[in-house]
Protein backbone atom coordinates (compact mmCIF):
# COMPACT_ATOMS: atom_id res chain seq x y z
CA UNK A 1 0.00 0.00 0.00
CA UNK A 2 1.77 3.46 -1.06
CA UNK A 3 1.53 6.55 1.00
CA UNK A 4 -1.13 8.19 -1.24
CA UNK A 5 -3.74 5.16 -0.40
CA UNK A 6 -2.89 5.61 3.14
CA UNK A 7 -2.99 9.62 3.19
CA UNK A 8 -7.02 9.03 1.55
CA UNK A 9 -7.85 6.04 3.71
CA UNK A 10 -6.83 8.09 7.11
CA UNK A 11 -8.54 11.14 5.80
CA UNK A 12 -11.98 9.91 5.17
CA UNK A 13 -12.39 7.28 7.75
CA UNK A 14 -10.27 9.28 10.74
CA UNK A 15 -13.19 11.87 10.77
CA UNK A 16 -15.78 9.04 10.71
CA UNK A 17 -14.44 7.16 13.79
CA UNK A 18 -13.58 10.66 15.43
CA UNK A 19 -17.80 11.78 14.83
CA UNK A 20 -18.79 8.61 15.66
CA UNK A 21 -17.45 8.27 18.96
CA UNK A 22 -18.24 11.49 20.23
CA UNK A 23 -21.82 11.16 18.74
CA UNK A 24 -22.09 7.99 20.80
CA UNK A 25 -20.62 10.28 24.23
CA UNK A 26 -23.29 12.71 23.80
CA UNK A 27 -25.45 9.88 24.98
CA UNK A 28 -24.28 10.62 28.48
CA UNK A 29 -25.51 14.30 28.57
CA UNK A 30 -29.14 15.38 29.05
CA UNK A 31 -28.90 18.75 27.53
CA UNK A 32 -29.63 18.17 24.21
CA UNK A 33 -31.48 15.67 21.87
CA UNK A 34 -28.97 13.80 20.20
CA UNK A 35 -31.76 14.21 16.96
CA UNK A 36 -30.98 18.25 17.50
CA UNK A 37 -27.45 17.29 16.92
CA UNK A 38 -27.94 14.81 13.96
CA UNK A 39 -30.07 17.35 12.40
CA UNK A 40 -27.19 20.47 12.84
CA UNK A 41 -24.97 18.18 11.79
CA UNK A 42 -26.54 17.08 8.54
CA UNK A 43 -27.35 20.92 7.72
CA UNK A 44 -24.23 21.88 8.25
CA UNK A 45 -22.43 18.78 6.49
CA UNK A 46 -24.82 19.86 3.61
CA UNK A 47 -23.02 23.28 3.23
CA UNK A 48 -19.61 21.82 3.36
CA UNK A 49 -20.65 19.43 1.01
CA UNK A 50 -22.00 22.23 -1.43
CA UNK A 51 -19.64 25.25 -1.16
CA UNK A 52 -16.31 23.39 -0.34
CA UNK A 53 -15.32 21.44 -3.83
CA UNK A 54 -15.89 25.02 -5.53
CA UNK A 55 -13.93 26.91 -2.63
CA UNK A 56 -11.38 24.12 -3.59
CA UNK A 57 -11.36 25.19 -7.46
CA UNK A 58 -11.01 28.34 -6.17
CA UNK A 59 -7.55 27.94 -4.56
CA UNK A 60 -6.55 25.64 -7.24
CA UNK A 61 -6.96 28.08 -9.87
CA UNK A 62 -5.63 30.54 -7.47
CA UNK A 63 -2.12 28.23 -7.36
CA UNK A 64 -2.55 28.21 -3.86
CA UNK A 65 -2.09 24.26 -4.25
CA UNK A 66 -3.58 20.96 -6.33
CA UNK A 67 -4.42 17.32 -5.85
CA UNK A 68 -3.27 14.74 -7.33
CA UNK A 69 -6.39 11.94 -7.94
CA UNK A 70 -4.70 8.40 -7.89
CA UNK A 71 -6.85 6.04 -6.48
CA UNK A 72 -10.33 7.60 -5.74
CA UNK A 73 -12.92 9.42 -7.61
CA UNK A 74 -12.88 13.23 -7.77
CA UNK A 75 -15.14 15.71 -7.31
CA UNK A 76 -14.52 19.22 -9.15
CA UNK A 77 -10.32 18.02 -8.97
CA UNK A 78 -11.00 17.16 -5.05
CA UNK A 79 -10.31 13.67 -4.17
CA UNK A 80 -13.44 11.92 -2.61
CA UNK A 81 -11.93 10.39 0.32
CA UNK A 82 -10.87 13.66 0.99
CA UNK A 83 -13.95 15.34 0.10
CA UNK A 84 -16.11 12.76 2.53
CA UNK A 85 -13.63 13.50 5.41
CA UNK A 86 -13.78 17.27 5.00
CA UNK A 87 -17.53 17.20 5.39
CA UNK A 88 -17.48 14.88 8.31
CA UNK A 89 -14.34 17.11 10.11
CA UNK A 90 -15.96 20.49 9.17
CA UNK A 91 -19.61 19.57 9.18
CA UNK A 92 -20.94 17.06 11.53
CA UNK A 93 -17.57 17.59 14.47
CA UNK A 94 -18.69 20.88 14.76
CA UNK A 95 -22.57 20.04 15.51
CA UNK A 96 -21.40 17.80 18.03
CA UNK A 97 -19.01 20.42 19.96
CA UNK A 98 -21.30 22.65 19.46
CA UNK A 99 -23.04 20.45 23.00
CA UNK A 100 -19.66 19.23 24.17
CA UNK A 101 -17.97 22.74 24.15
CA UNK A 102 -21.23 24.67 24.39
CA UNK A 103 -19.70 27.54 26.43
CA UNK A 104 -16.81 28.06 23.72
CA UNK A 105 -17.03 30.58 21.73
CA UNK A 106 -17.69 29.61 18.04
CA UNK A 107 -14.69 32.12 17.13
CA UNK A 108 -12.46 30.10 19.44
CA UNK A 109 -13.53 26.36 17.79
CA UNK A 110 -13.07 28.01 14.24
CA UNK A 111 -9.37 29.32 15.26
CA UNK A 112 -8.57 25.21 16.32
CA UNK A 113 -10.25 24.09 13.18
CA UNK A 114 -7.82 26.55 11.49
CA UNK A 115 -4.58 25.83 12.93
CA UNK A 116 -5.42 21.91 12.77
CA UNK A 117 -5.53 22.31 9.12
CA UNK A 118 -2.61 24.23 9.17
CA UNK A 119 -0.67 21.82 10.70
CA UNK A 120 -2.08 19.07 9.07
CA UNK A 121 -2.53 20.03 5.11
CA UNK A 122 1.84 20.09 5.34
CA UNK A 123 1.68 16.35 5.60
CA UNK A 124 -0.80 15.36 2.97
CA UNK A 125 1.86 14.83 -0.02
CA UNK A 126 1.78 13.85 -2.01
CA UNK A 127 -2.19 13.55 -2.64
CA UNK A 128 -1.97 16.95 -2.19
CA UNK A 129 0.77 19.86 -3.15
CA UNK A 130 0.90 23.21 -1.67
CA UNK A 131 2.21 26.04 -3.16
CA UNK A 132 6.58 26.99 -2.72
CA UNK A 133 5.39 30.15 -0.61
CA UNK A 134 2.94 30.59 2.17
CA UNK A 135 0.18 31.53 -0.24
CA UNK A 136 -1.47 28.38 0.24
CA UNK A 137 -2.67 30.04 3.55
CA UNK A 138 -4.52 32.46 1.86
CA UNK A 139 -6.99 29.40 0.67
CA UNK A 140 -6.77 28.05 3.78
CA UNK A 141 -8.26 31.37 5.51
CA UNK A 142 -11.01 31.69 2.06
CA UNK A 143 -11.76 27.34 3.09
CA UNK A 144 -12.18 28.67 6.66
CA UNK A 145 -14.56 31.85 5.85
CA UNK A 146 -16.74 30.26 2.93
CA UNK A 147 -16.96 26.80 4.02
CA UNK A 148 -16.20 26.33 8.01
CA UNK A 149 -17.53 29.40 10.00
CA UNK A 150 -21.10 29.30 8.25
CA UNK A 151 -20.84 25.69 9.36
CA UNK A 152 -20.66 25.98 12.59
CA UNK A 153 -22.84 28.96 13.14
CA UNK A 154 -25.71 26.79 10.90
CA UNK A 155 -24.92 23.80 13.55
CA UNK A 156 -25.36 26.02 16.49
CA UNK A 157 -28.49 27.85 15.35
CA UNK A 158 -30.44 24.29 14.62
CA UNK A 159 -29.72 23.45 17.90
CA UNK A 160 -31.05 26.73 19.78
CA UNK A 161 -33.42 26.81 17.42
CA UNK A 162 -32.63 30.94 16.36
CA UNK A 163 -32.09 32.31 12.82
CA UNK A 164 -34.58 30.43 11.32
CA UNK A 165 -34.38 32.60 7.87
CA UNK A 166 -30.81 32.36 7.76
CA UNK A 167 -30.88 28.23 8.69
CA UNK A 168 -33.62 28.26 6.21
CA UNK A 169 -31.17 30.40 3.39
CA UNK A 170 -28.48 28.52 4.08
CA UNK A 171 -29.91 24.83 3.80
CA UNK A 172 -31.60 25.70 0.70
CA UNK A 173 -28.70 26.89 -1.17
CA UNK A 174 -27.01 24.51 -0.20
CA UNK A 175 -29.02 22.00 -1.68
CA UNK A 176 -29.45 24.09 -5.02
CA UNK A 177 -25.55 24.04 -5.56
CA UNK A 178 -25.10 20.33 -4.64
CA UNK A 179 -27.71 19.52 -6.95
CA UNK A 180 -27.18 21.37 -9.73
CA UNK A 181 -23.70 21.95 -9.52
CA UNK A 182 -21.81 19.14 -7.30
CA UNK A 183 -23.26 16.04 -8.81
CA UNK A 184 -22.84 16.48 -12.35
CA UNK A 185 -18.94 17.23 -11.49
CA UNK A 186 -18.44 13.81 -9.45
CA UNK A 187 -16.59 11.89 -12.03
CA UNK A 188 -13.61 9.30 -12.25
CA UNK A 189 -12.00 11.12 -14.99
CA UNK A 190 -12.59 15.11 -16.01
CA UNK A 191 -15.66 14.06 -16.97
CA UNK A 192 -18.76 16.84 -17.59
CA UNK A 193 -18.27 20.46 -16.53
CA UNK A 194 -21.37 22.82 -16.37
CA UNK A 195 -19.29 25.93 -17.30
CA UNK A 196 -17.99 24.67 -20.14
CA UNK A 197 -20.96 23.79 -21.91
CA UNK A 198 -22.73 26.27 -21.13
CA UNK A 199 -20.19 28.46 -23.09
CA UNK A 200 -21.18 27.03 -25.77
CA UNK A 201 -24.70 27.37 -25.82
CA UNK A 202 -25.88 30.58 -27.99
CA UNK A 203 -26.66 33.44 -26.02
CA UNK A 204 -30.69 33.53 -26.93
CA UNK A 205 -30.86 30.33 -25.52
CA UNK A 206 -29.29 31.13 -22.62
CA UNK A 207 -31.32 34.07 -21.70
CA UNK A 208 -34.69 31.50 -22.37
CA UNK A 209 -32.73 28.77 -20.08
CA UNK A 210 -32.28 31.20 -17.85
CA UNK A 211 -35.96 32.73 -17.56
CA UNK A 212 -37.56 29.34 -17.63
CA UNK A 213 -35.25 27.94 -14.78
CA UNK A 214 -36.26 31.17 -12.77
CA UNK A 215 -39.91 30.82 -13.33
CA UNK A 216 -39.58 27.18 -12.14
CA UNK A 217 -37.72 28.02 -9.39
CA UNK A 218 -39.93 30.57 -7.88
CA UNK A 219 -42.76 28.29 -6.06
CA UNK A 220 -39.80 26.34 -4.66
CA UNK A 221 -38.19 29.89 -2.91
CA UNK A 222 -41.47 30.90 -1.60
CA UNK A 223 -41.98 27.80 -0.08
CA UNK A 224 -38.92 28.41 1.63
CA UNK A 225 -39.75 31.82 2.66
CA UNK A 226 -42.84 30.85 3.95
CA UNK A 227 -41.65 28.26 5.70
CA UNK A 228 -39.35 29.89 7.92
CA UNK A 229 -41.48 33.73 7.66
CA UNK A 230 -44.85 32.35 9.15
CA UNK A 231 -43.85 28.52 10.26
CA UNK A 232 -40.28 28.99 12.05
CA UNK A 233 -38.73 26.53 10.12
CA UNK A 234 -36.77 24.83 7.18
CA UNK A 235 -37.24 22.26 4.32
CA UNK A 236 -35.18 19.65 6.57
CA UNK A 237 -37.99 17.39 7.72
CA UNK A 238 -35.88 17.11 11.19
CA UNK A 239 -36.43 21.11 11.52
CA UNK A 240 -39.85 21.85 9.96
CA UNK A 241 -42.49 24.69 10.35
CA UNK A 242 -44.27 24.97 13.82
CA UNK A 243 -47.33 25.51 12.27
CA UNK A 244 -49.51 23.87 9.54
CA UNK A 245 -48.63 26.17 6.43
CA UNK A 246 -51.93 26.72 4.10
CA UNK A 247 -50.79 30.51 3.18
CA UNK A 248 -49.14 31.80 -0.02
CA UNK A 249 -47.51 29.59 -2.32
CA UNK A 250 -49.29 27.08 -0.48
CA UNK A 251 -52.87 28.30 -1.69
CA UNK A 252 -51.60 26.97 -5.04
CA UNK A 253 -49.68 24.08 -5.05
CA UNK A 254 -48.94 21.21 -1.47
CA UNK A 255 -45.44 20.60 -2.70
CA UNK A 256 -44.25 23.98 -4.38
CA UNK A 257 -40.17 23.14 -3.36
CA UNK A 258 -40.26 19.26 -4.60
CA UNK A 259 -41.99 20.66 -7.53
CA UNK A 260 -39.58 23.19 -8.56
CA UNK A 261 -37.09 20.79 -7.20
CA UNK A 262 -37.87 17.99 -10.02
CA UNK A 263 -38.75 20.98 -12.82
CA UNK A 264 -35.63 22.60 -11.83
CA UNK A 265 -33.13 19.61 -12.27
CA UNK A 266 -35.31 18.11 -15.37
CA UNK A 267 -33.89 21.56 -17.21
CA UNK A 268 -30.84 21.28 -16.03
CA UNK A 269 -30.34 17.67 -17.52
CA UNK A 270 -32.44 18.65 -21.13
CA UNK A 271 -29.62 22.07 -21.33
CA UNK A 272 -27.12 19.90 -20.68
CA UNK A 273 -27.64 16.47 -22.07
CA UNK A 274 -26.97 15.19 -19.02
CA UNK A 275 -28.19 11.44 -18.16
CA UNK A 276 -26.74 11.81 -14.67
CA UNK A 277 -28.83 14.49 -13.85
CA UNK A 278 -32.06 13.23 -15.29
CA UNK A 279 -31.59 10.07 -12.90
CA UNK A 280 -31.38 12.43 -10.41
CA UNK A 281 -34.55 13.87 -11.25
CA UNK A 282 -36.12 10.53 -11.51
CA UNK A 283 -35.02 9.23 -8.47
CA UNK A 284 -36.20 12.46 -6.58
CA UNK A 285 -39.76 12.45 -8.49
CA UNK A 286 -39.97 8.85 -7.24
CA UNK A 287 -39.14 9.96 -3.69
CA UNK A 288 -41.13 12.55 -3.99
CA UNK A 289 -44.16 10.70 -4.99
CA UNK A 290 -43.46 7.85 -2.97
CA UNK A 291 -41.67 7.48 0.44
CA UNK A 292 -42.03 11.57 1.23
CA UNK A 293 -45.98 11.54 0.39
CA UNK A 294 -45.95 9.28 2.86
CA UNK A 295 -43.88 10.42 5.37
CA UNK A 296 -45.88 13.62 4.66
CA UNK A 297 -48.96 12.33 5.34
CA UNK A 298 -48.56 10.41 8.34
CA UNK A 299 -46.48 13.09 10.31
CA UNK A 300 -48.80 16.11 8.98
CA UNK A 301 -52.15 14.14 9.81
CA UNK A 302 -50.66 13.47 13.25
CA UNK A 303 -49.53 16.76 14.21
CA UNK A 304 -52.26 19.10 12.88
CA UNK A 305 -55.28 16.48 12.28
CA UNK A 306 -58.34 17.81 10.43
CA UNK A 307 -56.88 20.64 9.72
CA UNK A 308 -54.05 19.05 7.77
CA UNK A 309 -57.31 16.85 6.44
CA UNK A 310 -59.33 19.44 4.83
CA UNK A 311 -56.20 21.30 3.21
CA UNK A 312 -54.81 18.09 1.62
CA UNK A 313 -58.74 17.63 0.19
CA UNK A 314 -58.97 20.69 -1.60
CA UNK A 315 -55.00 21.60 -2.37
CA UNK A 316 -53.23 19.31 -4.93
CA UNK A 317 -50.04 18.09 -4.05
CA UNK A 318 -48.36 18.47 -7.50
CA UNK A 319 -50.69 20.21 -9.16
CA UNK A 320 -50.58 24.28 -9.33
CA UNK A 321 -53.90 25.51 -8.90
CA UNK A 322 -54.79 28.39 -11.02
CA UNK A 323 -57.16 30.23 -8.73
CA UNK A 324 -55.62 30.31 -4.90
CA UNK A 325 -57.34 28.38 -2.36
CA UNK A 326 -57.34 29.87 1.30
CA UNK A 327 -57.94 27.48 4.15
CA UNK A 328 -57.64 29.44 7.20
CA UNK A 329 -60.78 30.61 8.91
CA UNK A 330 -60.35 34.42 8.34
CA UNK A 331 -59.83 36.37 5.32
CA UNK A 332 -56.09 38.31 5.05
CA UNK A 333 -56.53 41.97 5.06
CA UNK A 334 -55.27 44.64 3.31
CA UNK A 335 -55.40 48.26 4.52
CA UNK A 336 -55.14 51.06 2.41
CA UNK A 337 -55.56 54.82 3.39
CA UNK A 338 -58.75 55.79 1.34
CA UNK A 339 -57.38 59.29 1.41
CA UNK A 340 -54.74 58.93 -0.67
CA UNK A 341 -55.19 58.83 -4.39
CA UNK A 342 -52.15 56.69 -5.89
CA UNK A 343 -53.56 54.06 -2.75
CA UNK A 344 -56.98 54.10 -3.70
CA UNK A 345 -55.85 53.62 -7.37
CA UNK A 346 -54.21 50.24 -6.21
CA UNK A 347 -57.69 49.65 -4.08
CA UNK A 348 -59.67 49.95 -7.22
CA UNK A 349 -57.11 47.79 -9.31
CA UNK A 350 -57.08 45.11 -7.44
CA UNK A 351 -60.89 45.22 -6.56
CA UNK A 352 -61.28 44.46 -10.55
CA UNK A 353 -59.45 41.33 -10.17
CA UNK A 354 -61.59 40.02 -7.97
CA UNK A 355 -59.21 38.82 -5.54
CA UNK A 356 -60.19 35.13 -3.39
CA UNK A 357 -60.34 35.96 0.92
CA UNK A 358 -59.30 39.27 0.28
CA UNK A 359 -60.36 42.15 2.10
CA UNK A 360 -59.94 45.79 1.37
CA UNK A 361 -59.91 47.70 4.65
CA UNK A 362 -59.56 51.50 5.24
CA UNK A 363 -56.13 52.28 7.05
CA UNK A 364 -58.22 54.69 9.85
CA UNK A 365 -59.44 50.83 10.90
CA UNK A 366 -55.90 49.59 11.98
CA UNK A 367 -56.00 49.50 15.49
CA UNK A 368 -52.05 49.10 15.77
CA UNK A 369 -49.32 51.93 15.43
CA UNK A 370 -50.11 54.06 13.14
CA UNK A 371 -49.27 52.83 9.28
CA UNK A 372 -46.61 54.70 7.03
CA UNK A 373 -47.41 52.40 3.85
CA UNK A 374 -50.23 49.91 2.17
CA UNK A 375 -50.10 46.92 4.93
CA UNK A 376 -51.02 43.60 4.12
CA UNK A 377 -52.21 41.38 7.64
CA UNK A 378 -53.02 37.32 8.15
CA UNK A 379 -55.19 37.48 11.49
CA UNK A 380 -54.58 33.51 10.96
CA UNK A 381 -50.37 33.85 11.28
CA UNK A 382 -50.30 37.45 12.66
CA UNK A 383 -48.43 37.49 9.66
CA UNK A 384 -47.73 41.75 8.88
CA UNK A 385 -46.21 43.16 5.67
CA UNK A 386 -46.12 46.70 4.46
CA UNK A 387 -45.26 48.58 1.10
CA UNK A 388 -43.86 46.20 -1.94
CA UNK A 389 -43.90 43.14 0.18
CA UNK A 390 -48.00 43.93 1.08
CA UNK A 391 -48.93 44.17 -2.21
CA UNK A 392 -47.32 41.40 -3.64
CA UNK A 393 -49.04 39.40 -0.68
CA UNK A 394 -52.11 40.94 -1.95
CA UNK A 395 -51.61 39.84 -5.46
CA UNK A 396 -50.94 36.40 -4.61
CA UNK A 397 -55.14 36.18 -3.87
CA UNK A 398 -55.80 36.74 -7.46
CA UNK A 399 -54.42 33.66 -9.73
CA UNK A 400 -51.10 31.77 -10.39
CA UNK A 401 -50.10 34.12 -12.72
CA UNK A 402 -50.13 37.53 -10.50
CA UNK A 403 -48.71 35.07 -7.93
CA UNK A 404 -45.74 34.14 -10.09
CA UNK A 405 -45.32 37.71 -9.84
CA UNK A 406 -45.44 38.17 -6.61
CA UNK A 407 -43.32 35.33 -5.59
CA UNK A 408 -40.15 37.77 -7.78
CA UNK A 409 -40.79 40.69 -6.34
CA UNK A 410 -40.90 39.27 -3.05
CA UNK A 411 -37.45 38.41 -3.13
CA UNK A 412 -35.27 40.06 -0.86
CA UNK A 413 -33.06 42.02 -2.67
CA UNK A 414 -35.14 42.92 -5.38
CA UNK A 415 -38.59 43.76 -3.13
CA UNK A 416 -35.51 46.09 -1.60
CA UNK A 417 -34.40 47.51 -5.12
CA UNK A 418 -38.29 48.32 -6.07
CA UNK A 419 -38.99 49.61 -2.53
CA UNK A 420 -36.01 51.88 -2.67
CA UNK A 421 -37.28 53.02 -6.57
CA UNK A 422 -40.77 53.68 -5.37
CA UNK A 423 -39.56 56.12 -2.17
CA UNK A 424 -37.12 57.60 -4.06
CA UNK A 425 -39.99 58.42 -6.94
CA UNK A 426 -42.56 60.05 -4.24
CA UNK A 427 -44.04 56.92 -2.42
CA UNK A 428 -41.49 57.41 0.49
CA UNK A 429 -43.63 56.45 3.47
CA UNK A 430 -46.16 59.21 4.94
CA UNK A 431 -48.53 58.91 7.92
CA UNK A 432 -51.89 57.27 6.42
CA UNK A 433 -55.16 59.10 8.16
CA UNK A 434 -56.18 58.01 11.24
């Protein structure tokens, strides 16, 4: 056995014996769930998993150092012993000390991570060759900022339970890149690369792959966002919603992330003829439609009963509706002040739309603080919204297609972009009459 098979064999299965023994200690303490901790650590294993073979490419291309792939399949030039320890070491460990150490600082666990890779990466030729100077630290410090601190922070959040929009952010994109990005580039040889290919695609088709994979995508984010806006949660069926979620995206469609999910990927593998990445898409439809409507159905009828009953009756779970269809008991609100003419303009416009469980209330009926913009309110979720974000939960009442709409705007940066527009071309916010 040469020193290469060695250097790959201690570096995958090292980390494994390392997790798996202090997963088993953990046992002992009674301050945690050890499920808490399996959950952190598969979130956070997740990101490493996503963002650390293109960190990786990074350096390489940087010259901050290179692998040499011998005996092992690669993934994006890592080797995959190598890539399966990493995750483990910087992933799951750090879920796990996250209990163990939980009165360390995570700035303190992230300087040993540091320095034990420091020490360490010296001795990994020649799998691995680091640059003449002491550039290679550079990576090391991008590997430790891109890949490990968001690691740990995700671990420790799942198991507090806080920052469930950034947990929520996090996760999905994770998922997203490992998907569409991770798998196709696990090869034995150089095998398929994404950017390549897609170079060669003409530009008018790229704009048209581009809008369609958007337009796909878009139930699948507001899923997300509503998820962790109005339930408290994330996608990861070990850290779902707290509540039964019936409200936007879910008014059309049961399943709006595994939808997009399957849509999303089935693209992917038609732009880039890529058999791989239709199995995957098979083999999550099948999931989908199979062992997770199941596991669906059981845990949802057990924690919310009828409720969970009559929205499963009259919501598809592939489906899109075109009209919405509201569950919840009261109709969302949406207060305008009557007073103002560019507000009652948007009162009358969407009045003509007829929009479903939709009411139009003067803003002098608020019985809150006093409103500065049009403010959209769920008595069912306490759910509040005001200016862009209000009327794109407004539109979202009318059908799929204002919905679609509603579902882009509502993203962060660009609801902040129109929002910003609007105030800046005279709809900066002014006291509504009281």
């Amino acid at each position: 056995m040469d020193k290469a098979t060695i250097i790959e064999a201690v570096a995958m299965y090292w980390p494994m014996a390392l997790c798996a023994s202090l997963y088993f200690l953990l046992g002992k303490t009674q301050r945690v769930k050890k499920q808490q901790v399996l959950t952190a650590g598969m979130m956070a294993s997740a990101w490493i998993a996503a963002v650390l073979p293109w960190t990786n490419e990074l350096c390489t291309k940087l010259g901050y150092w290179s692998f040499h792939v011998t005996h092992s399949i690669s993934v994006i030039g890592l080797p995959l012993s190598l890539y399966i320890g990493w995750i483990l070491l910087w992933g799951f460990l750090p879920a796990i000390l996250a209990v163990l150490l939980e009165k360390w600082h995570p700035v303190i666990i992230i300087t040993v991570f540091f320095l034990l890779d420091v020490i360490t990466m010296p001795y990994f030729s020649p799998v691995m060759t680091l640059s003449d100077s002491n550039e290679w630290l550079i990576g090391e410090l991008l590997l430790v900022i891109i890949c490990l601190t968001p690691a740990i922070y995700l671990s420790r959040w799942v198991i507090a339970d806080t920052h469930v929009g950034k947990r929520a952010t996090l996760i999905s994109s994770a998922f997203i890149l490992i998907i569409l990005t991770v798998l196709p580039m696990v090869s034995p040889s150089a095998g398929f690369h994404p950017i390549v290919v897609w170079m060669t695609i003409p530009t008018y088709q790229k704009y048209l792959w581009i809008m369609a994979i958007i337009i796909l995508s878009l139930p699948g984010i507001a899923g997300v966002t509503e998820f962790a806006r109005v339930g408290k949660g994330t996608p990861i069926p070990y850290d779902p919603p707290k509540r039964l979620i019936t409200t936007g995206v879910y008014m059309y469609v049961r399943n709006p992330m595994q939808l997009s999910m399957v849509l999303v990927v089935s693209i992917w593998a038609i732009i880039f003829t890529s058999w791989l990445m239709l199995s995957v898409a098979i083999i999550a439809l099948i999931y989908c439609i199979g062992l997770a409507k199941w596991s669906e159905s059981c845990d949802l009828k057990s924690r919310y009963g009828e409720a969970w009953i009559r929205y499963s009756q009259q919501v598809k779970s592939w489906k899109p509706s075109i009209l919405p269809t509201f569950v919840s008991e009261q109709n969302a609100q949406l207060y305008i002040d009557y007073q103002c003419g560019k507000c009652t303009e948007i009162k009358r416009w969407i009045e003509n739309k007829s929009p479903v469980a939709l009411e139009i209330i003067p803003a002098s009926e608020w019985k809150g603080n006093k409103l500065n913009r049009i403010t959209y309110h769920d008595p069912n979720t306490s759910e509040t919204s005001e200016g862009v974000l209000a009327f794109a939960k407004a539109i979202q009442h009318i059908h799929l297609g204002w919905a679609l709409l509603a579902w882009l705007i509502s993203l962060p940066f660009i609801s902040y972009i129109i929002q910003a527009a609007l105030d800046a071309s005279g709809a900066a916010p002014q006291k509504t009459q009281q």
